[in-house]
Protein backbone atom coordinates (compact mmCIF):
# COMPACT_ATOMS: atom_id res chain seq x y z
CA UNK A 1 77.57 133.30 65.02
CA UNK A 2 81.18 134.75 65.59
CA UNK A 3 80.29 137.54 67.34
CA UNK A 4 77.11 139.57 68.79
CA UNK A 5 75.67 142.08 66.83
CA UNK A 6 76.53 144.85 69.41
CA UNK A 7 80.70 143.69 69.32
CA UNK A 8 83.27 145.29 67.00
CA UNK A 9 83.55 142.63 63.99
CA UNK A 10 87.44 142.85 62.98
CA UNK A 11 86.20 141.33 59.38
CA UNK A 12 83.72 144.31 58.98
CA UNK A 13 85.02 147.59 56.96
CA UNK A 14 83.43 150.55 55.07
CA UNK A 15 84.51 152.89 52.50
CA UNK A 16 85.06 156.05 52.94
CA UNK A 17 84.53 158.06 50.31
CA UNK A 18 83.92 161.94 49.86
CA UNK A 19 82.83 162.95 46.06
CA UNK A 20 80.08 164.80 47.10
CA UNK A 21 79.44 168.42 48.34
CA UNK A 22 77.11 168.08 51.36
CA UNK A 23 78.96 165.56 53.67
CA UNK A 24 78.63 165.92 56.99
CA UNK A 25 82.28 166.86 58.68
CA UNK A 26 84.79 163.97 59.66
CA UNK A 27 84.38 164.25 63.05
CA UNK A 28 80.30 163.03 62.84
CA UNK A 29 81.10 160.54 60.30
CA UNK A 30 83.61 159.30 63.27
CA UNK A 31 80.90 159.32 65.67
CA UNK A 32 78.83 157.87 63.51
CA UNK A 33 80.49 154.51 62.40
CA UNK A 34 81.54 154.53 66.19
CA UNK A 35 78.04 153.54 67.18
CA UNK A 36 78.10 150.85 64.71
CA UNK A 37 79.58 146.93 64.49
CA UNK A 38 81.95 148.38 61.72
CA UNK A 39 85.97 148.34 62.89
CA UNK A 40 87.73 149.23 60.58
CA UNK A 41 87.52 151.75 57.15
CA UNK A 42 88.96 152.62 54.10
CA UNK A 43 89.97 156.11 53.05
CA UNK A 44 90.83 156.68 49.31
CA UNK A 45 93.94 158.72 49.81
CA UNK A 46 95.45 161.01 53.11
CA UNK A 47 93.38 163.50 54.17
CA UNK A 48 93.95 164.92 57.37
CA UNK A 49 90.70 166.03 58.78
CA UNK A 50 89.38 162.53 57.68
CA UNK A 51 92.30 160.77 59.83
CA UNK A 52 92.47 162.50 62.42
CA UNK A 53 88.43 161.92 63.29
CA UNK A 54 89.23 158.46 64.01
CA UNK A 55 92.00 159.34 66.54
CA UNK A 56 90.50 157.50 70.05
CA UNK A 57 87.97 155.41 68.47
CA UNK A 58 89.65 152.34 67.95
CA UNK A 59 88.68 152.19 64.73
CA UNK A 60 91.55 151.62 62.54
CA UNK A 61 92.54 152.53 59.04
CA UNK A 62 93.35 151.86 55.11
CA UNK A 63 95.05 154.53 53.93
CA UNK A 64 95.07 155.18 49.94
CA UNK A 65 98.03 156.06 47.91
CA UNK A 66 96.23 157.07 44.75
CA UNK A 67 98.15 156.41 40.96
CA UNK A 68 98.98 159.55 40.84
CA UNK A 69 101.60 159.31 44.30
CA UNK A 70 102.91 155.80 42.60
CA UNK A 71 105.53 157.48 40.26
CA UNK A 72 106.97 159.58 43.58
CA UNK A 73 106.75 156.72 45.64
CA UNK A 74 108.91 154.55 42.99
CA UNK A 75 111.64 157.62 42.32
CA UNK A 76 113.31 157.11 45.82
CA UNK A 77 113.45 155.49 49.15
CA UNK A 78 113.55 158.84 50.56
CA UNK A 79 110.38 160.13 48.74
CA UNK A 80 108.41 157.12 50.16
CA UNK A 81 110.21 158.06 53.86
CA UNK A 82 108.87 161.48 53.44
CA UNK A 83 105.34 160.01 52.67
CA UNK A 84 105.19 157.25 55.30
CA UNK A 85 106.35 160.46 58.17
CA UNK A 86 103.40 163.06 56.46
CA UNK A 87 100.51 160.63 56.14
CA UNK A 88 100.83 157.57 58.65
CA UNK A 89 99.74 158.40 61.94
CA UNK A 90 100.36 156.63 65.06
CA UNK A 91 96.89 157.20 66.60
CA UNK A 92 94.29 156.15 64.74
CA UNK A 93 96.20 152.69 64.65
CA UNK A 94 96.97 152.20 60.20
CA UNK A 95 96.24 148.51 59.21
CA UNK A 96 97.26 148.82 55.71
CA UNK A 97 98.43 151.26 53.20
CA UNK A 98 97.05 150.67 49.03
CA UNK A 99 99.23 151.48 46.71
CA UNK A 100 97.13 152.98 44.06
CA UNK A 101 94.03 151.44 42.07
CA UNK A 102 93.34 148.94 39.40
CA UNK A 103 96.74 149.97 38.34
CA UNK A 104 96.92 147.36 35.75
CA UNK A 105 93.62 148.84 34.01
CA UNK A 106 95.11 152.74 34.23
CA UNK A 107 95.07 155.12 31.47
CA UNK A 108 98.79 155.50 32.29
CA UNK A 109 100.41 152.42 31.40
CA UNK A 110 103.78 152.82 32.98
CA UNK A 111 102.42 152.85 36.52
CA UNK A 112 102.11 149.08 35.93
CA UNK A 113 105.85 148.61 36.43
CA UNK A 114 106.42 151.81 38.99
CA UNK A 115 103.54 149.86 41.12
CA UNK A 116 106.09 147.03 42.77
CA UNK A 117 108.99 149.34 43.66
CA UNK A 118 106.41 151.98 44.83
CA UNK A 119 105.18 149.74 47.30
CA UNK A 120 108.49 148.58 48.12
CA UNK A 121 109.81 151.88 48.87
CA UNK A 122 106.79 151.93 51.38
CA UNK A 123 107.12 149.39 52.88
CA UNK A 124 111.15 149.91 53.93
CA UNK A 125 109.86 153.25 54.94
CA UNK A 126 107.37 152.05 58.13
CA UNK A 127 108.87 151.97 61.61
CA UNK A 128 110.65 149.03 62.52
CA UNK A 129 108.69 146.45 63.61
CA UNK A 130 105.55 148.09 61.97
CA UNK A 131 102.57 145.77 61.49
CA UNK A 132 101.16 147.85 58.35
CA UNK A 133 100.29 146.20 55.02
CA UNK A 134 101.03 146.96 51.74
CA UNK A 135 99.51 146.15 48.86
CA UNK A 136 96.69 147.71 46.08
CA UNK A 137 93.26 147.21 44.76
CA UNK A 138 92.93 145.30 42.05
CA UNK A 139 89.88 145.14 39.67
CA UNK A 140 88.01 141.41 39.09
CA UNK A 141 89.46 141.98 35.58
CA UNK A 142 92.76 140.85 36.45
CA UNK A 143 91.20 137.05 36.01
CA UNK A 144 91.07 135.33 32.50
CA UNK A 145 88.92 132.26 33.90
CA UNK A 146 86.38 132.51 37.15
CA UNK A 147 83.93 129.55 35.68
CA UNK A 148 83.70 127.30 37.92
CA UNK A 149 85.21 129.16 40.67
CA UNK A 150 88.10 126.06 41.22
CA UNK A 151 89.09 127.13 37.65
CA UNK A 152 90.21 130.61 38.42
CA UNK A 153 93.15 131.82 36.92
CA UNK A 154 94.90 135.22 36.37
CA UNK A 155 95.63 136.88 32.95
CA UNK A 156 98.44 135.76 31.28
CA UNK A 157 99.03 139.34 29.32
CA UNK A 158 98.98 140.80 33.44
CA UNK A 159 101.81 138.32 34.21
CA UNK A 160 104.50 141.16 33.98
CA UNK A 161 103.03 143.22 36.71
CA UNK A 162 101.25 140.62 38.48
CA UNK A 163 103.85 138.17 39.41
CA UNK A 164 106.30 140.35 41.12
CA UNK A 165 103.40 141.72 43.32
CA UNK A 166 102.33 138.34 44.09
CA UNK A 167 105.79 138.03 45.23
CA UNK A 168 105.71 140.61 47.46
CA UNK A 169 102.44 140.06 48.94
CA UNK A 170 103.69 136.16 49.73
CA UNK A 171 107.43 138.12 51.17
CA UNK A 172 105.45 141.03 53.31
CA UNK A 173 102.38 138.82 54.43
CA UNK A 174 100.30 141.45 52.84
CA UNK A 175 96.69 140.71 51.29
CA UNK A 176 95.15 140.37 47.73
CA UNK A 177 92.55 143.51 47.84
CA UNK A 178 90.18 142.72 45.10
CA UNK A 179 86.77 144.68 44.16
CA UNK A 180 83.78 141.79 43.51
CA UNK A 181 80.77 143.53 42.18
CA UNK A 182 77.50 140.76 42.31
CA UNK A 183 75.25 143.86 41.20
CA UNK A 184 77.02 143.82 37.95
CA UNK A 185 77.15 140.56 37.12
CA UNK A 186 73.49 140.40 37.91
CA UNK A 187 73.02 143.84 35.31
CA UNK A 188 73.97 141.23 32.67
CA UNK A 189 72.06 138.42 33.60
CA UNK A 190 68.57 140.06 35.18
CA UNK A 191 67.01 136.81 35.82
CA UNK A 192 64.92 136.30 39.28
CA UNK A 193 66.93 132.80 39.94
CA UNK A 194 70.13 135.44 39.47
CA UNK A 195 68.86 137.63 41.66
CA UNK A 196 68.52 134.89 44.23
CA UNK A 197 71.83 134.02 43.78
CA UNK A 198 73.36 137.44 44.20
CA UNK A 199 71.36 138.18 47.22
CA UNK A 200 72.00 135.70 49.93
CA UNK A 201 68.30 134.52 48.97
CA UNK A 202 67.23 131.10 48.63
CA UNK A 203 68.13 129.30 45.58
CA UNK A 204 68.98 125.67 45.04
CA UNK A 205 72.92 126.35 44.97
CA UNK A 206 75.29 125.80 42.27
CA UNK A 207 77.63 122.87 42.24
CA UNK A 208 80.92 124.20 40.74
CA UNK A 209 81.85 121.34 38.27
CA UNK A 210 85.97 121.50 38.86
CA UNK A 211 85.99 120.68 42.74
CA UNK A 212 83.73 117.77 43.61
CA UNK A 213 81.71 118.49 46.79
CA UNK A 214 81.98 122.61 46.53
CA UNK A 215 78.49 123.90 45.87
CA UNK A 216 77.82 127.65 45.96
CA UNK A 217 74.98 129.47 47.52
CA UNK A 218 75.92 133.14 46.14
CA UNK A 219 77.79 135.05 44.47
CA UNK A 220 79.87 136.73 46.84
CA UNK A 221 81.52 133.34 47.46
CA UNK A 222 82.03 132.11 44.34
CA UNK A 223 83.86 135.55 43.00
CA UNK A 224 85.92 135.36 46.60
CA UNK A 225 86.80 131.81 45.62
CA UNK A 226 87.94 132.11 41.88
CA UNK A 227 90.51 135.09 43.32
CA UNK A 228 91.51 132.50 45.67
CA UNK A 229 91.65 129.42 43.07
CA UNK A 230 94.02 132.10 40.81
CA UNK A 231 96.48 132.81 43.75
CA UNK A 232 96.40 128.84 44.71
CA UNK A 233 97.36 128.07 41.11
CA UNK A 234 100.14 130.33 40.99
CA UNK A 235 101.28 128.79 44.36
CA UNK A 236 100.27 131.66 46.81
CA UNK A 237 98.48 129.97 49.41
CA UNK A 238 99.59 131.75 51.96
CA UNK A 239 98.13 135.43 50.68
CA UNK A 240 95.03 136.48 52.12
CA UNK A 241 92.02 137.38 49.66
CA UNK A 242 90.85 140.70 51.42
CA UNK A 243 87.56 142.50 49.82
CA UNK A 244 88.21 146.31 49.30
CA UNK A 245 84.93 147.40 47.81
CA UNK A 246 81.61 145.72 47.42
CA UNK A 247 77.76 146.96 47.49
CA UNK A 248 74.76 147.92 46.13
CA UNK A 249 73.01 150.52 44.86
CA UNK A 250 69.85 151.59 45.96
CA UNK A 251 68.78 154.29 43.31
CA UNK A 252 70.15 154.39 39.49
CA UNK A 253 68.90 155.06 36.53
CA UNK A 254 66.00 153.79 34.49
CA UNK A 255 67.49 151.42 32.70
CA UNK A 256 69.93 149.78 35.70
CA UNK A 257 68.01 146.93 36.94
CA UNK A 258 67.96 146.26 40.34
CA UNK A 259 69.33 149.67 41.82
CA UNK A 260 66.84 149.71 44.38
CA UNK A 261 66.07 149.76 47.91
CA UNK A 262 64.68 146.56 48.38
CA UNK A 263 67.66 144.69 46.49
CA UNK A 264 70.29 146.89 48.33
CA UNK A 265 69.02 146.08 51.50
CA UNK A 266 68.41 142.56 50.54
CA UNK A 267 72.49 142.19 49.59
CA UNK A 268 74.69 144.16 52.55
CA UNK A 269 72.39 142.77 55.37
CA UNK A 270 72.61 139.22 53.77
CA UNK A 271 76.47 140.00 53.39
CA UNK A 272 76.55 140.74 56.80
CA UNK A 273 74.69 137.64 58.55
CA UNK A 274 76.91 135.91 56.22
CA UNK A 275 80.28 137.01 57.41
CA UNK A 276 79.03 136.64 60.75
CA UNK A 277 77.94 133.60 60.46
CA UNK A 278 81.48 132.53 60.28
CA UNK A 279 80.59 129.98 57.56
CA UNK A 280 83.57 131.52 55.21
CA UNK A 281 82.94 130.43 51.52
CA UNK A 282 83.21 126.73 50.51
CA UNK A 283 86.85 127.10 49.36
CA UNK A 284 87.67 127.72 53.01
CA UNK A 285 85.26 126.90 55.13
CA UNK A 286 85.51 128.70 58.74
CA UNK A 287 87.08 131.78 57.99
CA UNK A 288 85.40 135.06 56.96
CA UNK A 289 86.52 137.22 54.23
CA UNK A 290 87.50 140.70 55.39
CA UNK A 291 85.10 142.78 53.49
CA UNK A 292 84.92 146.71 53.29
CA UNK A 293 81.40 147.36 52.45
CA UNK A 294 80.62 150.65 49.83
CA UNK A 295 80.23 153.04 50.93
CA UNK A 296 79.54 155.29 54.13
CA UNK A 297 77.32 158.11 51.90
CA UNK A 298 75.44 158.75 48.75
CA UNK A 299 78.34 160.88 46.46
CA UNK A 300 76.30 162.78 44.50
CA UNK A 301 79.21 164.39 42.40
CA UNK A 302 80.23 161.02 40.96
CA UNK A 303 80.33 161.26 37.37
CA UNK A 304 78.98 158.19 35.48
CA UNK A 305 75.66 156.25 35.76
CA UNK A 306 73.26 157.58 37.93
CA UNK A 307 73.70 154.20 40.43
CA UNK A 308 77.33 155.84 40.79
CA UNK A 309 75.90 158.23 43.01
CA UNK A 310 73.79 155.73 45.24
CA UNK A 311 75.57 153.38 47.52
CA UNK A 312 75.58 154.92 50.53
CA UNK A 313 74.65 152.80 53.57
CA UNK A 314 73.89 156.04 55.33
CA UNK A 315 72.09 159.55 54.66
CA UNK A 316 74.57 162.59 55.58
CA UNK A 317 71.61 163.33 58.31
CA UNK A 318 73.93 160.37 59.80
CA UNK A 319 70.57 157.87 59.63
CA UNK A 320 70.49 154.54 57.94
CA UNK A 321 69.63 154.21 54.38
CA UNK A 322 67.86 150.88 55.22
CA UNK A 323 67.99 148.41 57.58
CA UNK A 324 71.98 146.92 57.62
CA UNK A 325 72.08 145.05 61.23
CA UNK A 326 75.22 146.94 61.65
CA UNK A 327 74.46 149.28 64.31
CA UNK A 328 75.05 148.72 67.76
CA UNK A 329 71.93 150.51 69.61
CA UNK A 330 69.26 149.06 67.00
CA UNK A 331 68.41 152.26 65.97
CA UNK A 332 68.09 154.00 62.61
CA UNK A 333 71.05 156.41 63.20
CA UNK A 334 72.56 159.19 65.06
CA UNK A 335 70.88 161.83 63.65
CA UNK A 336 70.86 164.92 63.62
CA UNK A 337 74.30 165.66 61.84
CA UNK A 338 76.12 168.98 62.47
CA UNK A 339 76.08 171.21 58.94
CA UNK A 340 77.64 169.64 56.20
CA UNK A 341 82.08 169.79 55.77
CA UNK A 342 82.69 171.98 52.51
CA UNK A 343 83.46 169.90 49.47
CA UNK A 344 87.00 168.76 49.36
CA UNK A 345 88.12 167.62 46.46
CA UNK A 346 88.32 170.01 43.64
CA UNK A 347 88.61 169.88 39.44
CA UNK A 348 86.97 167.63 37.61
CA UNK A 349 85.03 165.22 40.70
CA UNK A 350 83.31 168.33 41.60
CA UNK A 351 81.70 169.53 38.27
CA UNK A 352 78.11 169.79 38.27
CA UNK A 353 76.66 166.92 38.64
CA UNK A 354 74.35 165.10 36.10
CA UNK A 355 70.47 164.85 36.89
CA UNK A 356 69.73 162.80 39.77
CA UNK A 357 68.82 158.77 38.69
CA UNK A 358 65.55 157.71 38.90
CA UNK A 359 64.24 154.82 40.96
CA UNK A 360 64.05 151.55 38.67
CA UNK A 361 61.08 149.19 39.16
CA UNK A 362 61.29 147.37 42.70
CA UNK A 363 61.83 143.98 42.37
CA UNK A 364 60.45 141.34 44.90
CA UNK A 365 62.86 141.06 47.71
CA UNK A 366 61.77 137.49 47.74
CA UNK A 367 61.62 135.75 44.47
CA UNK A 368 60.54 132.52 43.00
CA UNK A 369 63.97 130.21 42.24
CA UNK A 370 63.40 127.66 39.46
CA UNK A 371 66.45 124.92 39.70
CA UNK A 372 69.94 125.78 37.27
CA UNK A 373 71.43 123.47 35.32
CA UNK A 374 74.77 122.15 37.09
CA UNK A 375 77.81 124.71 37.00
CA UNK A 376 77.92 127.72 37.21
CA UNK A 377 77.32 131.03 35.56
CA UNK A 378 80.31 132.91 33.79
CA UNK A 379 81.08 134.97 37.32
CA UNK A 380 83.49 137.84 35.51
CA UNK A 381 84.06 137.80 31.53
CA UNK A 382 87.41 139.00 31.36
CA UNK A 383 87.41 142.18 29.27
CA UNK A 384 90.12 144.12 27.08
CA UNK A 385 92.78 145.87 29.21
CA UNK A 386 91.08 148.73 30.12
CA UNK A 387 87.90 147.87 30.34
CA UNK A 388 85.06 145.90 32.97
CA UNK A 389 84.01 143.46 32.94
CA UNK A 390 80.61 141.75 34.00
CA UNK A 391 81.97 141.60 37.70
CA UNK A 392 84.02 144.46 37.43
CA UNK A 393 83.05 147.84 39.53
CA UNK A 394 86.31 150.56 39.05
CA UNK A 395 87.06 152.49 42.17
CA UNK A 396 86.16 155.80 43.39
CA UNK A 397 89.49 156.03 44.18
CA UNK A 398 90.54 157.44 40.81
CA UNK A 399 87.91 157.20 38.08
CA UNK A 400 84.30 156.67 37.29
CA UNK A 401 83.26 153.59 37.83
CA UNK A 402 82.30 152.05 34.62
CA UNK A 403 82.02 148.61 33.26
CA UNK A 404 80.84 146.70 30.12
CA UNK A 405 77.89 144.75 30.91
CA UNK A 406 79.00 141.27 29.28
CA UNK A 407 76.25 138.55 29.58
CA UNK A 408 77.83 136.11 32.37
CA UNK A 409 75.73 133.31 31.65
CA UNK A 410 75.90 132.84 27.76
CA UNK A 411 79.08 130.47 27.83
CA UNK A 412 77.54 128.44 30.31
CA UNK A 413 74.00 128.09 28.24
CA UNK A 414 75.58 127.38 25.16
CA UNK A 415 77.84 124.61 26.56
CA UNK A 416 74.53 122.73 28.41
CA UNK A 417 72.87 123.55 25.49
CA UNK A 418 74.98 121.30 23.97
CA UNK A 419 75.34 119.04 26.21
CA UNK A 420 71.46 118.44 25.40
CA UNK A 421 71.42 117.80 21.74
């Protein structure tokens, strides 16, 4: 283990987010995450309340510019001065700023090219000397090839807007920030040995058929790793691979397989012993993968699947959905939390929401793992432009998060299929 279970982990986030109308105010949610290993979270754009709480905790903070601040940002130098002096704080301490989200997949298609000289308007805008990042969150659907994981590669039709950010991550030292779903690659493949996989459970690993000696264990690595293969084959060794969102839900809809407790637990806790562990994934060994979990709360004004609504790690009475091994005192929670902060964000994210989901069937925690053929599954079909993909979760930050559930492992059973006749 890297660390105790009662120290700060510097590799452990959480999203922040705040599409709901009964969330307890900032200043509990503060308290809250305080009492937990969790050092760090992410905030989808600037608001104040929601900064300040964090002022003399130590924790420290990713700020969101959302899409909609990219075209300012990219005018002028001097709009992205007047941003950087509104928004970035000196206390709580600001580890990074995103620059919008799954730009490349947004229903505006000129923020594509306003996205580089956004962020580098922000950037020459931080104090000298400042140790803040900048970069944005990028979907899984920015790779054309993740299968084997040593085969990743980006998309070729992306190139335009992909290459001069890869440029400026290498130039600013500034991460990749990447959004790897396993709970949707394992909506279009609901077999128990992918279950296994997804889940940190025990399975009989998956050699990946590119790099001799690299065999995977789950799924979280081997997405991780094909972002990392794609940035090694463009010749950006030197940019970090940083996860900005991952989970699971524990509640969905009838037809969403696997949105349940059990599974939810089963995945974040696993995630957790996994990063602390220190094991880092086969394509580097040693090193774990900053990872911002999703998401503090339940949002129950998302918009979208019922699941949408059902990520939380915690219940606004500031107790512990399930079991995460991320709080300090061992206990389920603060609890009680103060009355609940009116909503803030108003239009369309606060409509009525749609009936709650219902609970899906449990399935077994543990499960019986018959052997794989060799390889590995299709880990993220790329989609259209504009569109999921099997891996593919889009961010709260700006949209509902949809995807198209494309079978991951039907390339992969039609090749050994034919490898057999």
């Amino acid at each position: 283990m890297l660390n105790s279970a009662a120290a700060p982990q510097p590799y452990i986030g959480i999203n922040y987010g705040d599409v709901a109308d009964n969330l307890p105010p900032p200043s509990s949610t503060a308290r809250l995450i305080k009492s937990t290993t969790i050092s760090k979270v992410r905030l989808y754009g600037t608001d104040p309340a929601m900064i300040s709480a964090f002022a003399g905790t130590g924790i420290s903070l990713l700020l969101g510019a959302t899409n909609g601040d990219i075209p300012n940002l990219a005018s002028s130098p001097s709009a992205a001065a007047a941003w950087v002096a509104a928004h970035v704080p000196s206390d709580p301490p600001i580890t990074a700023v995103s620059v919008g989200n799954e730009v490349f997949f947004a229903d505006d298609p000129a923020l594509a090219a306003q996205l580089v000289p956004a962020m580098q308007n922000l950037y020459a805008a931080l104090p000298p000397n400042s140790s803040i990042k900048v970069s944005t969150v990028n979907a899984m659907d920015v790779l054309a090839a993740s299968d084997p994981p040593s085969s990743g590669a980006f998309r070729p039709d992306l190139s335009a807007g992909l290459d001069p950010l890869l440029a400026f991550l290498s130039k600013t030292g500034s991460p990749f920030l990447v959004n790897p779903y396993p709970y949707f690659a394992y909506l279009s493949d609901p077999r128990a040995e992918t279950l296994a996989f997804c889940l940190f459970q025990p399975n009989p690993g998956r050699p990946d058929a590119g790099s001799a000696g690299l065999t995977y264990t789950n799924m979280f690595d081997a997405m991780v790793d094909a972002v990392r293969a794609a940035l090694d084959a463009k010749g950006y060794k030197d940019v970090e691979v940083v996860v900005a969102e991952t989970g699971w839900p524990h509640k969905g809809d009838a037809d969403e397989t696997g949105a349940t407790v059990d599974n939810a637990r089963a995945y974040v806790s696993g995630l957790v012993d996994h990063l602390r562990s220190g094991a880092g994934t086969p394509r580097t060994p040693g090193k774990p993968v900053e990872t911002y979990l999703f998401a503090v709360y339940d949002e129950d004004l998302k918009p979208g699947k019922g699941s949408e609504k059902y990520f939380g790690l915690f219940q606004t009475s500031l107790t512990e959905t399930y079991p995460t091994g991320l709080l300090r005192n061992g206990t389920a929670g603060l609890g009680p939390a103060v009355a609940p902060a009116p909503a803030v964000r108003p239009g369309p994210a606060t409509a009525s929401p749609a009936p709650p989901g219902q609970q899906s069937q449990l399935l077994p925690l543990l499960v019986q793992v018959t052997p794989a053929p060799p390889g590995l599954p299709v880990l993220c079909a790329p989609g259209a432009k504009g569109t999921g993909s099997a891996c593919a979760h889009t961010s709260a930050a700006e949209t509902p998060r949809t995807f198209a559930a494309i079978p991951i492992i039907a390339g992969f059973w039609l090749i050994a299929l034919q490898v057999l006749i």
